[in-house]
C-alpha atoms as a PDB file:
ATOM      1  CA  UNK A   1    -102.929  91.155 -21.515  1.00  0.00           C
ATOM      2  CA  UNK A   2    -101.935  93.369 -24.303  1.00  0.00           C
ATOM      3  CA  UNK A   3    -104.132  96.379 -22.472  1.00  0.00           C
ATOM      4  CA  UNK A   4    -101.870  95.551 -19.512  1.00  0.00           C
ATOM      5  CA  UNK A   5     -98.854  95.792 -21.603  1.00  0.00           C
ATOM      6  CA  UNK A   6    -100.014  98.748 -23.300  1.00  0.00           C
ATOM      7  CA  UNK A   7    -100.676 100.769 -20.010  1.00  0.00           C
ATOM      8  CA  UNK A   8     -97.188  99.639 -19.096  1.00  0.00           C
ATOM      9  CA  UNK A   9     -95.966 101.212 -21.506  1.00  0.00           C
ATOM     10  CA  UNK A  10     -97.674 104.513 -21.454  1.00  0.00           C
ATOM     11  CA  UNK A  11     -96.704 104.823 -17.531  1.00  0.00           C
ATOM     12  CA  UNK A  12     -93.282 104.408 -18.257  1.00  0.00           C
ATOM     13  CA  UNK A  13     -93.321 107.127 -20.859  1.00  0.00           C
ATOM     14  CA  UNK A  14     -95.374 109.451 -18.521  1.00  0.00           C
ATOM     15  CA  UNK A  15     -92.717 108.798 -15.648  1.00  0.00           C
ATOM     16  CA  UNK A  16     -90.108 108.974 -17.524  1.00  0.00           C
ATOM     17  CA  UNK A  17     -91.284 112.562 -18.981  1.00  0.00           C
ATOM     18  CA  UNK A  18     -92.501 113.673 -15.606  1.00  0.00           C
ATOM     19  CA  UNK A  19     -88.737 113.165 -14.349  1.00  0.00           C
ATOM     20  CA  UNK A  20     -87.662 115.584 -17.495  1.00  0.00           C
ATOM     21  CA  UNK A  21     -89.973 118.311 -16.868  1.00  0.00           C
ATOM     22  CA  UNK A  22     -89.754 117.833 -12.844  1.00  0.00           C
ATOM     23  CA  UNK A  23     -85.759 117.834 -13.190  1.00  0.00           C
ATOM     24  CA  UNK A  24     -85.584 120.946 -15.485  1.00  0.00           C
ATOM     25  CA  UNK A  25     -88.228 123.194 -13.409  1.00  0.00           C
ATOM     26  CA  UNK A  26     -86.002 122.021  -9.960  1.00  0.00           C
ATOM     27  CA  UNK A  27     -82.897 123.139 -11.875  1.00  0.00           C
ATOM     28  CA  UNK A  28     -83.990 126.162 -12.691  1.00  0.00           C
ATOM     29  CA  UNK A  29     -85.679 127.354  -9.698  1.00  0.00           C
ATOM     30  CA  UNK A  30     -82.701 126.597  -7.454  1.00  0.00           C
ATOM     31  CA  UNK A  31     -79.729 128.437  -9.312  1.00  0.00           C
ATOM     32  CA  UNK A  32     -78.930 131.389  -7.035  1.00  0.00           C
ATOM     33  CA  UNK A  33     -75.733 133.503  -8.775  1.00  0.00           C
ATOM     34  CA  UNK A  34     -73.177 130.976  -9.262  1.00  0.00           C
ATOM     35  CA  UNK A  35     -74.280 128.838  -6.503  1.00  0.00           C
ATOM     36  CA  UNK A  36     -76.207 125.649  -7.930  1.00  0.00           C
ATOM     37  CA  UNK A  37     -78.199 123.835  -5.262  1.00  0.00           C
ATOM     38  CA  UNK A  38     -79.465 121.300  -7.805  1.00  0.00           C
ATOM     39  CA  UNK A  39     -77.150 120.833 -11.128  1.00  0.00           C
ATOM     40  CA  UNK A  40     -78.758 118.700 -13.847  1.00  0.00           C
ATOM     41  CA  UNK A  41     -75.354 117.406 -15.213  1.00  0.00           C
ATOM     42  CA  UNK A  42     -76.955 114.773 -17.689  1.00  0.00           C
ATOM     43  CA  UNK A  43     -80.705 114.263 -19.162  1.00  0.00           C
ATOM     44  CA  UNK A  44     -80.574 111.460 -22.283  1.00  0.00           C
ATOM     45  CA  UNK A  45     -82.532 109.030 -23.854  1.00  0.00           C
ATOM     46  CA  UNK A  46     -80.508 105.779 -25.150  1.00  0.00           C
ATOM     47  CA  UNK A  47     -81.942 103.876 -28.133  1.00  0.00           C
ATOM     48  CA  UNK A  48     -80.362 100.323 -28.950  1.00  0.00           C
ATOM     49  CA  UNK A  49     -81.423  98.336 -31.576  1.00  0.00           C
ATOM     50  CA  UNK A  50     -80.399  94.446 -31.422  1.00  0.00           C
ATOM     51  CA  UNK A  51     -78.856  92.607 -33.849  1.00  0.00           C
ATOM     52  CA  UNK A  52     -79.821  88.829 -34.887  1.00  0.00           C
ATOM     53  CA  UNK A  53     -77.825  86.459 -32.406  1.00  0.00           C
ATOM     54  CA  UNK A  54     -78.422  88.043 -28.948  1.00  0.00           C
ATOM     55  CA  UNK A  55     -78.890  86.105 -25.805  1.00  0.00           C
ATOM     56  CA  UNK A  56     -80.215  87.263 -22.920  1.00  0.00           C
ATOM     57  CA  UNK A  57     -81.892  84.556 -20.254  1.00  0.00           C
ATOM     58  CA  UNK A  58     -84.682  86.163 -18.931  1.00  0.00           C
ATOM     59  CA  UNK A  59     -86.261  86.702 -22.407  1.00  0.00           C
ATOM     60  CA  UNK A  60     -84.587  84.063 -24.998  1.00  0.00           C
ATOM     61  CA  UNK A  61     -83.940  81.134 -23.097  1.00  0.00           C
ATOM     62  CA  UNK A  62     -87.076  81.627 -20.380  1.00  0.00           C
ATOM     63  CA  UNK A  63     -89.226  78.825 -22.090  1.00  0.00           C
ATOM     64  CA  UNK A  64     -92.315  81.234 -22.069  1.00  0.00           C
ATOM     65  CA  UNK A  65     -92.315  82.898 -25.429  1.00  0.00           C
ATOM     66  CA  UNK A  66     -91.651  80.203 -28.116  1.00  0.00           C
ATOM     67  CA  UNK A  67     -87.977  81.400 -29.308  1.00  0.00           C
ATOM     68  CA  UNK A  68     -88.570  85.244 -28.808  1.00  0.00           C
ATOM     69  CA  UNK A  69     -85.311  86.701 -29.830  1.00  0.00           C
ATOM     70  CA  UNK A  70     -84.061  90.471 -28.354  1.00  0.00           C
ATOM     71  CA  UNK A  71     -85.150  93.674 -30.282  1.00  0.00           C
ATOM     72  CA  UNK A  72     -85.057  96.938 -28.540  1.00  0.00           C
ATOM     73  CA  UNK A  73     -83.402  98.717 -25.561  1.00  0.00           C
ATOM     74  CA  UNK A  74     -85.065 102.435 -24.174  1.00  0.00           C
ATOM     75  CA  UNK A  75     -83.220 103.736 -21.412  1.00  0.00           C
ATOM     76  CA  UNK A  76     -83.309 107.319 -19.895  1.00  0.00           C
ATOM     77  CA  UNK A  77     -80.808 108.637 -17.850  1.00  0.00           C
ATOM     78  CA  UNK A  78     -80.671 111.674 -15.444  1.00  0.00           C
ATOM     79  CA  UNK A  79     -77.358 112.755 -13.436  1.00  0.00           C
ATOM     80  CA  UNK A  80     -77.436 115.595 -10.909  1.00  0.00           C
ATOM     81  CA  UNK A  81     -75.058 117.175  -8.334  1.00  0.00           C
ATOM     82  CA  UNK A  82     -76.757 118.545  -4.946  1.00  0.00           C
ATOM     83  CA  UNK A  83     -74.437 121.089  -2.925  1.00  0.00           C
ATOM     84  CA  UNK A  84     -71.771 120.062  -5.494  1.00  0.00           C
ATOM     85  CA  UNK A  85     -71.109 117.127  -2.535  1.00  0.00           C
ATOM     86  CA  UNK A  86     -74.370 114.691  -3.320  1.00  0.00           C
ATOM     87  CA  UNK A  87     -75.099 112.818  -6.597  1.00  0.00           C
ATOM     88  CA  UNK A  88     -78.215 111.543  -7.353  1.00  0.00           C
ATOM     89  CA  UNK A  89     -78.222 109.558 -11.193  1.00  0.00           C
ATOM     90  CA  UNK A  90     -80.765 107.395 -12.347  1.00  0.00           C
ATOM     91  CA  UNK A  91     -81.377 104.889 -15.331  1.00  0.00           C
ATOM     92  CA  UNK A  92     -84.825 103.875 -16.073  1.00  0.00           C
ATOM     93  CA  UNK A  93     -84.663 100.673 -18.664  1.00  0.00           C
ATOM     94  CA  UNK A  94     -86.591  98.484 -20.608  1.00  0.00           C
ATOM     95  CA  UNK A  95     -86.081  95.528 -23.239  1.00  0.00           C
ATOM     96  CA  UNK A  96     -88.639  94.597 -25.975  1.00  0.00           C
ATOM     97  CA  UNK A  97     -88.588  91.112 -27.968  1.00  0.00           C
ATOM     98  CA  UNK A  98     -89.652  90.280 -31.200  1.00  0.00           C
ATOM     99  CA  UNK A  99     -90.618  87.066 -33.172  1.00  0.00           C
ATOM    100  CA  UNK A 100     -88.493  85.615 -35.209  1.00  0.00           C
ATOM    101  CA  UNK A 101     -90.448  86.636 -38.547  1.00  0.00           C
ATOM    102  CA  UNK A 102     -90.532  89.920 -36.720  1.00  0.00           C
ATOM    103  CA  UNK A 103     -94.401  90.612 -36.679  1.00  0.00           C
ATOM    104  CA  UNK A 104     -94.804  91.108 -33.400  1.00  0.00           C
ATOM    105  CA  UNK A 105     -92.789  92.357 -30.381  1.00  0.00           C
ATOM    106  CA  UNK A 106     -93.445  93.942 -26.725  1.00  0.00           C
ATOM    107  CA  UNK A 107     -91.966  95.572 -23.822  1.00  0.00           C
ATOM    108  CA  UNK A 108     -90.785  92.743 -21.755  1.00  0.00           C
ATOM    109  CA  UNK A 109     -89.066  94.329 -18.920  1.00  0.00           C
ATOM    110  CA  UNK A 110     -88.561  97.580 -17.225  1.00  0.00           C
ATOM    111  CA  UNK A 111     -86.315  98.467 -14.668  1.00  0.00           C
ATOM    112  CA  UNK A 112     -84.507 100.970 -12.394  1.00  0.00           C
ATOM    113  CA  UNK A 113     -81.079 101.488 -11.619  1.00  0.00           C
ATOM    114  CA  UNK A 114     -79.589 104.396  -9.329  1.00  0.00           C
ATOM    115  CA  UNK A 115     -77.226 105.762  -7.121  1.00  0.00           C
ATOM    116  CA  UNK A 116     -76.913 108.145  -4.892  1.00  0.00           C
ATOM    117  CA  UNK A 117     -73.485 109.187  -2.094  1.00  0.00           C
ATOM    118  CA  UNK A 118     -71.327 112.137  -1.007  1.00  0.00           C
ATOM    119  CA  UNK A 119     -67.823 113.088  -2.531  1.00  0.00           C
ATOM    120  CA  UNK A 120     -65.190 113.064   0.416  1.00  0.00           C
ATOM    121  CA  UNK A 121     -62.783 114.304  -1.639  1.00  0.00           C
ATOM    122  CA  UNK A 122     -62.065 115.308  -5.168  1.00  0.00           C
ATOM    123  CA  UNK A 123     -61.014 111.123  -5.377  1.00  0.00           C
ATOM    124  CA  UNK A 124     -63.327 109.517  -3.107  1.00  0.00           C
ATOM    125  CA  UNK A 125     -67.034 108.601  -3.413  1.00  0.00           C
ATOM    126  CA  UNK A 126     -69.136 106.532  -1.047  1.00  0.00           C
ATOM    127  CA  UNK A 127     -72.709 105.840  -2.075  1.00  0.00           C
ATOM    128  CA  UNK A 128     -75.697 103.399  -1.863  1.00  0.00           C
ATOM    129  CA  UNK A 129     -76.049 101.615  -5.935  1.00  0.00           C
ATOM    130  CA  UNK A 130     -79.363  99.646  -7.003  1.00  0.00           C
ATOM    131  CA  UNK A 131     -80.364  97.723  -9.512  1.00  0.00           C
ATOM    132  CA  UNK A 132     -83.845  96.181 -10.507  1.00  0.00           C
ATOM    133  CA  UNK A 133     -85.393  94.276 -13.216  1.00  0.00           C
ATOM    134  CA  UNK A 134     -88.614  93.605 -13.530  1.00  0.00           C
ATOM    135  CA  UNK A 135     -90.515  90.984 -15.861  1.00  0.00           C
ATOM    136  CA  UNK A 136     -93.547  92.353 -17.274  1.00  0.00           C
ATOM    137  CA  UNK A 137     -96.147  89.755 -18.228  1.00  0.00           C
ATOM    138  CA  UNK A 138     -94.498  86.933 -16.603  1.00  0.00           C
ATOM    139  CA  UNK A 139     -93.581  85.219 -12.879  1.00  0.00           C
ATOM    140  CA  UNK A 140     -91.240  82.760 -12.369  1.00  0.00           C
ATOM    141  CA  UNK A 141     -89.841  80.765  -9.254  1.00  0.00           C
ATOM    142  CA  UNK A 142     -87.225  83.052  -8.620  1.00  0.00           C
ATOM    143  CA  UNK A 143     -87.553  86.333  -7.628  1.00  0.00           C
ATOM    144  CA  UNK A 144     -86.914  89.640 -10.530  1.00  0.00           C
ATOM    145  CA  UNK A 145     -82.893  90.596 -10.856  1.00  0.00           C
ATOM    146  CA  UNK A 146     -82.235  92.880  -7.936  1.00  0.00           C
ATOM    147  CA  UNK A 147     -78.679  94.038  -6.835  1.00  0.00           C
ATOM    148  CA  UNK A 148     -78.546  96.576  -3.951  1.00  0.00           C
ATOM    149  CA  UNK A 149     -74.074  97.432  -2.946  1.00  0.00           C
ATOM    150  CA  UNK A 150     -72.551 100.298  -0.806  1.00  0.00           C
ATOM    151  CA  UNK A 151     -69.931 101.832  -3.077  1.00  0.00           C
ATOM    152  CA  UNK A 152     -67.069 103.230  -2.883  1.00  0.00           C
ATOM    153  CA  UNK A 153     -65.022 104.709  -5.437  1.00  0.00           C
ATOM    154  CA  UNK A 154     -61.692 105.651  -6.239  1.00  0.00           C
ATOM    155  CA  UNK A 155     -60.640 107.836  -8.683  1.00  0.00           C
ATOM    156  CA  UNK A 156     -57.470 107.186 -10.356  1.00  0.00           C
ATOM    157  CA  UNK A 157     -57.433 109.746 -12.719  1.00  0.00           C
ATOM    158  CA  UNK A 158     -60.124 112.612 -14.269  1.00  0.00           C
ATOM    159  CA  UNK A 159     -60.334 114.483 -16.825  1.00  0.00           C
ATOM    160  CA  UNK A 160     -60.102 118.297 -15.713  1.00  0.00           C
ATOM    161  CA  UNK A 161     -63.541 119.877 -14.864  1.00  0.00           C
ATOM    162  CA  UNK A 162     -65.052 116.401 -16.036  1.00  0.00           C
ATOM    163  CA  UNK A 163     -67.913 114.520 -13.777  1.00  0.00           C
ATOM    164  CA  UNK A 164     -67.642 111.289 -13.076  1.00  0.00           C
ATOM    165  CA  UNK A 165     -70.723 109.150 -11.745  1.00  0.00           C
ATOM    166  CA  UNK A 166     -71.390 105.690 -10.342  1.00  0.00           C
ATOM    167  CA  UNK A 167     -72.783 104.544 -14.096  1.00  0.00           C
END
């Protein structure tokens, strides 16, 4: 099992760096003049380290893990414009736990959330949003968190020249 987590983790890393590299290469291979066909608006890595106390269901209170508390959150995040009328921004995430001495912890989920739509205007958005969570070394009854939505979004104000996204 700890091979499987192991590999987990190493794919996730090598995704999540393919994405970088495949994201900066397509941005600057289509910039023609002042005309972007693919803008790279956002690229960032997002470290969280948990305090004593936090609660989360599908890793403290799941009954599997003997009182496993929260430790670690690694998210990356890419935002991009296409035709300065598409969006395409992404969130890959993952949660480790820890024992309560804290000797040992692991990646215990990973996940992807996304969204992707047109601009109508300079106050409208419509777009397709996803979220997924997925357990890593367990299975339970119920299926892994999913949330798919349409979206739309108004914009009641903006900052001048500022982008906003579906995150």
């Amino acid at each position: 099992m700890l091979n499987f987590i192991k590999g987990m983790a190493v794919s996730v890393g090598t995704v999540m760096l393919a994405m970088v590299l495949g994201f900066l290469l397509a941005t600057s291979l289509a910039r023609a003049g002042d005309f972007h066909f693919l803008e790279l608006n956002e690229l960032s890595l997002d470290l969280k380290s948990y305090m004593d106390g936090g609660h989360y269901p599908l890793i403290t209170d799941n009954g599997l893990y003997g009182g496993r508390l929260l430790d670690k959150e690694l998210n990356m995040t890419v935002k991009t414009d296409i035709l300065h009328y598409l969006y395409w921004d992404s969130t890959i995430h993952s949660m480790t736990d820890r024992t309560k001495d804290k000797q040992h912890g692991q990646f215990r989920t990973v996940g992807l959330e996304f969204g992707f739509g047109v601009r109508l205007s300079s106050s409208v958005e419509v777009g397709y949003y996803h979220f997924s969570e997925h357990m890593l070394d367990a299975s339970f009854p119920w299926h892994f968190p999913v949330r798919d939505a349409i979206q739309v979004k108004f914009f009641l104000y903006r900052a001048k020249g500022q982008r906003e996204t579906v995150f």
